[in-house]
N, C-alpha and C. Protein backbone atom coordinates (compact mmCIF):
# COMPACT_ATOMS: atom_id res chain seq x y z
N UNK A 1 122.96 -63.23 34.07
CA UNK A 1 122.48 -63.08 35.42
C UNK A 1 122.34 -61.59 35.78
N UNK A 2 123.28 -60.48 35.25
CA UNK A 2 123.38 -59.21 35.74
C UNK A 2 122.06 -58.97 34.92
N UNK A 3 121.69 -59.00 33.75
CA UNK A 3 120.91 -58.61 32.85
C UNK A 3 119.36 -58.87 33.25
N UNK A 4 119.20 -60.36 33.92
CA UNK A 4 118.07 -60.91 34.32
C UNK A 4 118.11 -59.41 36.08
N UNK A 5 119.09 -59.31 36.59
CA UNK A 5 118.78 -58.81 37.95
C UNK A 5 118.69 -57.65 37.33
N UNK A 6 119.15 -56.84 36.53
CA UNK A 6 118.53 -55.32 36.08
C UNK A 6 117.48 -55.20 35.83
N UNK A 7 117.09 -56.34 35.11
CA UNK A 7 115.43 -56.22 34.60
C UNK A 7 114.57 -56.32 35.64
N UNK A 8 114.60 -57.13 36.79
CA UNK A 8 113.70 -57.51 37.53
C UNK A 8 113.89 -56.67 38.31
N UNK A 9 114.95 -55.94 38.97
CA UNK A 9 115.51 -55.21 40.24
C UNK A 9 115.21 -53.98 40.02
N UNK A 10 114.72 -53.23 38.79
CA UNK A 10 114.75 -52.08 38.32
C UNK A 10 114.30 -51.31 39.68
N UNK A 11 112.67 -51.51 39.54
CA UNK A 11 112.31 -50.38 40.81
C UNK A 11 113.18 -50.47 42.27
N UNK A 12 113.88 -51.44 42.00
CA UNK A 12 114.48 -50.86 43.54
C UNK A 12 115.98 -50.20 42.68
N UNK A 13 116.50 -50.76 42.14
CA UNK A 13 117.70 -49.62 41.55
C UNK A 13 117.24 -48.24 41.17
N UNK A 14 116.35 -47.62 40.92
CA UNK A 14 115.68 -46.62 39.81
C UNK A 14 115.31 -45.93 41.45
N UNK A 15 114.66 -46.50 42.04
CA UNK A 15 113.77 -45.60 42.74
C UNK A 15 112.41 -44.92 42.50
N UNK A 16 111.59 -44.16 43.12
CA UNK A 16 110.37 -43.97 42.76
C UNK A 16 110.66 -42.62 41.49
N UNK A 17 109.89 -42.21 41.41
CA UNK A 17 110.14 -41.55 39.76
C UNK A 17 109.83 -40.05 40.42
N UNK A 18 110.46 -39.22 40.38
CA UNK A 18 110.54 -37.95 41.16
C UNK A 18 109.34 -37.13 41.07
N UNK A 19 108.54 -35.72 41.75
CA UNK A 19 108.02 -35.09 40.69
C UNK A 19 108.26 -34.40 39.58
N UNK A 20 107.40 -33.83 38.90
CA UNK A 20 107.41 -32.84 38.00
C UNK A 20 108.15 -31.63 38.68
N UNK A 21 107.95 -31.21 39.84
CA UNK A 21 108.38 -29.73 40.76
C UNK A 21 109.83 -29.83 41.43
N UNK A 22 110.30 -31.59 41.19
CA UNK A 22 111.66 -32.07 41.88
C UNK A 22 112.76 -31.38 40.52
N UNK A 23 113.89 -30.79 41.47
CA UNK A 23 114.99 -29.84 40.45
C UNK A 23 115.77 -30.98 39.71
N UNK A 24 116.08 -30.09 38.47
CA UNK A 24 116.30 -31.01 37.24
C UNK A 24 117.21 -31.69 37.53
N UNK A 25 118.42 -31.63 37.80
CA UNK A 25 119.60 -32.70 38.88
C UNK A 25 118.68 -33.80 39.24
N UNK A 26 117.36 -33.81 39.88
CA UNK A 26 117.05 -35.32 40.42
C UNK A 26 116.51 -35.61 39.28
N UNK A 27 115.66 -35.00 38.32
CA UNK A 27 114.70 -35.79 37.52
C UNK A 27 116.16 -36.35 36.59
N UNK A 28 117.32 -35.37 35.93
CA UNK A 28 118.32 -36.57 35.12
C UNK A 28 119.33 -37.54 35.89
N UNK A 29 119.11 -37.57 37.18
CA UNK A 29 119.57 -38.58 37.96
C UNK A 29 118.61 -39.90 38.06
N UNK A 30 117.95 -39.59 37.95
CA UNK A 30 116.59 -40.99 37.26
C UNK A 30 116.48 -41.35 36.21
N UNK A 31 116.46 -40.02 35.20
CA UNK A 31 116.69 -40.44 33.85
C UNK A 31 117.66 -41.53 33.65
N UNK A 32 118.95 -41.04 34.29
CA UNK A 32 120.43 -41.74 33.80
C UNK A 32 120.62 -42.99 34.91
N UNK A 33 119.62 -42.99 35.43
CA UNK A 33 119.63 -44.35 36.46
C UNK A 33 118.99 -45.20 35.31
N UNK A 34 117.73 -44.82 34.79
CA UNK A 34 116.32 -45.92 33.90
C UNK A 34 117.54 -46.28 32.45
N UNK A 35 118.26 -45.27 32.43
CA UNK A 35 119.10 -45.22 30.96
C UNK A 35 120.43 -46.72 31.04
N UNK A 36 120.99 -46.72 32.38
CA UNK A 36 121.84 -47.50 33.10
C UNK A 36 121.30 -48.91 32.87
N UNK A 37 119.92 -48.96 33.68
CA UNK A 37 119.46 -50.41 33.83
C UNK A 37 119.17 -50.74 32.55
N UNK A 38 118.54 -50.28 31.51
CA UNK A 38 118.21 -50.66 30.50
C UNK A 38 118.97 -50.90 29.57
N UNK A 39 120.34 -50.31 29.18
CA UNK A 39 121.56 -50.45 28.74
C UNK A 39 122.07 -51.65 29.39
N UNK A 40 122.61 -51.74 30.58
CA UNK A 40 123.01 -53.30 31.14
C UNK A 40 121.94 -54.34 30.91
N UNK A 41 120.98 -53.79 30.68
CA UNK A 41 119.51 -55.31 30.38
C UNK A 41 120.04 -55.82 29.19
N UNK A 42 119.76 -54.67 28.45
CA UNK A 42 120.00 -55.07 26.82
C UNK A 42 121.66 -55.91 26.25
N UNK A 43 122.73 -54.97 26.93
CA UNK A 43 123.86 -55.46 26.80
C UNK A 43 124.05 -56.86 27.08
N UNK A 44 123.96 -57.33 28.38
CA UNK A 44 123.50 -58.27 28.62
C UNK A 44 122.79 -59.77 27.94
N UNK A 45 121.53 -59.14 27.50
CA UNK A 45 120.46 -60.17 26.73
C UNK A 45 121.38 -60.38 25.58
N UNK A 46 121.60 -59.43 24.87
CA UNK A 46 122.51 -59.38 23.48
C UNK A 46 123.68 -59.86 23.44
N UNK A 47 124.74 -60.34 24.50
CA UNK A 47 125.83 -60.55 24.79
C UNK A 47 125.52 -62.69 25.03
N UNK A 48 124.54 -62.67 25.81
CA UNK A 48 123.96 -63.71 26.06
C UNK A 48 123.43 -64.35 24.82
N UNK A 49 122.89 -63.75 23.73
CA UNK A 49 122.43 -64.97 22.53
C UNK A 49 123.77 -64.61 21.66
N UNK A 50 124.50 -63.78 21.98
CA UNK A 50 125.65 -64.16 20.68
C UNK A 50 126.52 -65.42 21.77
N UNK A 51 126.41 -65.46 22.66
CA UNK A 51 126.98 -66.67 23.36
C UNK A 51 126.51 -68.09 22.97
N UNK A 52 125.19 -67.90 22.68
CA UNK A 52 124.22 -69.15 22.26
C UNK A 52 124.59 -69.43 20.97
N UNK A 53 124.54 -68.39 19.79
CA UNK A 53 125.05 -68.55 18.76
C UNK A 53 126.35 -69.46 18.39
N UNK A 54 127.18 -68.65 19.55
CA UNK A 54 128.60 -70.01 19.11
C UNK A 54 128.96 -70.76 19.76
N UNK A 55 127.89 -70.90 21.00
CA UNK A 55 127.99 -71.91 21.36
C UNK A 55 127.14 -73.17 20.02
N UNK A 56 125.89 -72.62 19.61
CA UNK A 56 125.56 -73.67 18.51
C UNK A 56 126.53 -74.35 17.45
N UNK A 57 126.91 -72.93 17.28
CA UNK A 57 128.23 -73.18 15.97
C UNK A 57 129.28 -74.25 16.34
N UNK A 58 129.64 -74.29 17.16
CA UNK A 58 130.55 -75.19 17.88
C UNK A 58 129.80 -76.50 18.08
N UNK A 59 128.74 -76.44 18.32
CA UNK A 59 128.07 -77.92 18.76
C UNK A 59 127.62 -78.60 17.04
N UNK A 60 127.41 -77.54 15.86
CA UNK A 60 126.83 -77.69 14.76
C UNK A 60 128.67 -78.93 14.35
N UNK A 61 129.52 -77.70 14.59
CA UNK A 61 130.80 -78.60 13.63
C UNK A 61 131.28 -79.62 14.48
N UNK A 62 131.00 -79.92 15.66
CA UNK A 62 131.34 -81.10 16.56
C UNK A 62 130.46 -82.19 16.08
N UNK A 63 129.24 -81.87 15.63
CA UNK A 63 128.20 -83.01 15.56
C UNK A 63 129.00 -83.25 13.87
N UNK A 64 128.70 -82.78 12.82
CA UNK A 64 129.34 -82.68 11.44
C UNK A 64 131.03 -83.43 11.14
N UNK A 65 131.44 -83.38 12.33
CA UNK A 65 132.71 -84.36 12.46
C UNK A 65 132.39 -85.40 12.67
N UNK A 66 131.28 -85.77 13.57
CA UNK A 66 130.90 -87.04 13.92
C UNK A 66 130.45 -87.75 13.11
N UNK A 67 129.63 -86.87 12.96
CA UNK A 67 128.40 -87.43 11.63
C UNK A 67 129.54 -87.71 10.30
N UNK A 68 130.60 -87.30 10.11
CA UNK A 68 131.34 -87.71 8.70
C UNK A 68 132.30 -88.73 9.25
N UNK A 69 133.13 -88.94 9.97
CA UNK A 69 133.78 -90.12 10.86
C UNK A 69 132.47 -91.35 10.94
N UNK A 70 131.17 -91.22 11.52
CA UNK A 70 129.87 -91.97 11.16
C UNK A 70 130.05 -92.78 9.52
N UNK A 71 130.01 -91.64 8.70
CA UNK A 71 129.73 -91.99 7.24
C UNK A 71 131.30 -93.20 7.20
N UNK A 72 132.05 -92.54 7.19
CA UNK A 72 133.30 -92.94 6.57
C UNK A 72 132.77 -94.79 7.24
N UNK A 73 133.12 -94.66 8.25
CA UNK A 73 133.03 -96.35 9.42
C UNK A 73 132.41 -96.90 8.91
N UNK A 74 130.72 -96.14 8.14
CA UNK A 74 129.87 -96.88 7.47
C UNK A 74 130.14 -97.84 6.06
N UNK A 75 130.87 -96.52 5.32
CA UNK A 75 131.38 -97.15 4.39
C UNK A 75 132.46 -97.95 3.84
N UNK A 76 133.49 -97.96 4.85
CA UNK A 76 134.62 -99.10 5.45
C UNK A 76 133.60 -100.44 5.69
N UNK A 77 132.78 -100.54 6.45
CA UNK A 77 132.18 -101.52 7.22
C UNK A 77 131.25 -102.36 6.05
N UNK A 78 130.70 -101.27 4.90
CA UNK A 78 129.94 -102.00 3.70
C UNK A 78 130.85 -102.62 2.84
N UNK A 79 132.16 -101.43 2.34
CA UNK A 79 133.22 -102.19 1.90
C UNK A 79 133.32 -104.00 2.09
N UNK A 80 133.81 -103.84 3.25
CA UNK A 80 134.71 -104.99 4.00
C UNK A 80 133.03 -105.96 4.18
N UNK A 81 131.99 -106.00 3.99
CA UNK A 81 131.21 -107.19 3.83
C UNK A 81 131.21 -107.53 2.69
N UNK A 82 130.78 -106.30 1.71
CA UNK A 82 131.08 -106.88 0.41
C UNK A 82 132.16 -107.70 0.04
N UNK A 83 133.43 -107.48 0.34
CA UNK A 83 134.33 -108.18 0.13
C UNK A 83 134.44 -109.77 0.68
N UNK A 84 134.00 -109.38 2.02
CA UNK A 84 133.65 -111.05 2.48
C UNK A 84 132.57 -111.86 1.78
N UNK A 85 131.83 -111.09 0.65
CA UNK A 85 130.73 -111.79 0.13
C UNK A 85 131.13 -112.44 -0.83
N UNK A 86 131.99 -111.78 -1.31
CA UNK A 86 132.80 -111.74 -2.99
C UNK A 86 133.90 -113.22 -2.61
N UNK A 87 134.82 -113.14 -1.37
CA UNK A 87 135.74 -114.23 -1.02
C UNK A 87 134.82 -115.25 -0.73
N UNK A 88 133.38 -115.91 -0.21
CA UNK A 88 132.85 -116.68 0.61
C UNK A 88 132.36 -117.25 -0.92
N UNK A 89 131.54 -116.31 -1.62
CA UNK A 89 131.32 -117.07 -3.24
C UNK A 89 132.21 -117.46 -4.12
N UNK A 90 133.67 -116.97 -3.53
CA UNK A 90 134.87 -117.52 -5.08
C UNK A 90 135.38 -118.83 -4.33
């Protein structure tokens, strides 16, 4: 959210862009304002897909538990007909 409002909010955080004839104090006070927002954008965005990342990772080995608890039930469940097939023919 901070990252989305830096990006979009810039010109009003930044301000208008000084002149050329404005003393160097204001022009690297803009500089280090544009340097600010863009650093919190990026930090931000980048902080945000390594979040996505494990959040996947986490959803990848949650599903992979399931999915093998799945298998196992399956193969209990083929077991145990076969066996009722095997008792119903003897």
């Amino acid at each position: 959210m901070i990252g989305v409002g830096a990006a979009l909010g810039w010109p009003w955080i930044i301000g208008k862009k000084p002149p050329k004839t404005a003393p160097i104090s204001v022009q690297l006070d803009f500089l280090t304002k544009g340097v600010v927002v863009v650093g919190v954008s990026l930090l931000a965005f980048i902080l945000a897909g390594i979040g996505a990342i494990l959040i996947v990772r986490l959803a990848r080995a949650d599903y992979q538990t399931a999915r093998t608890e799945m298998l196992k039930d399956l193969i209990e469940g083929t077991q145990e007909d076969i066996r009722k097939q095997q008792n119903a023919k003897a």
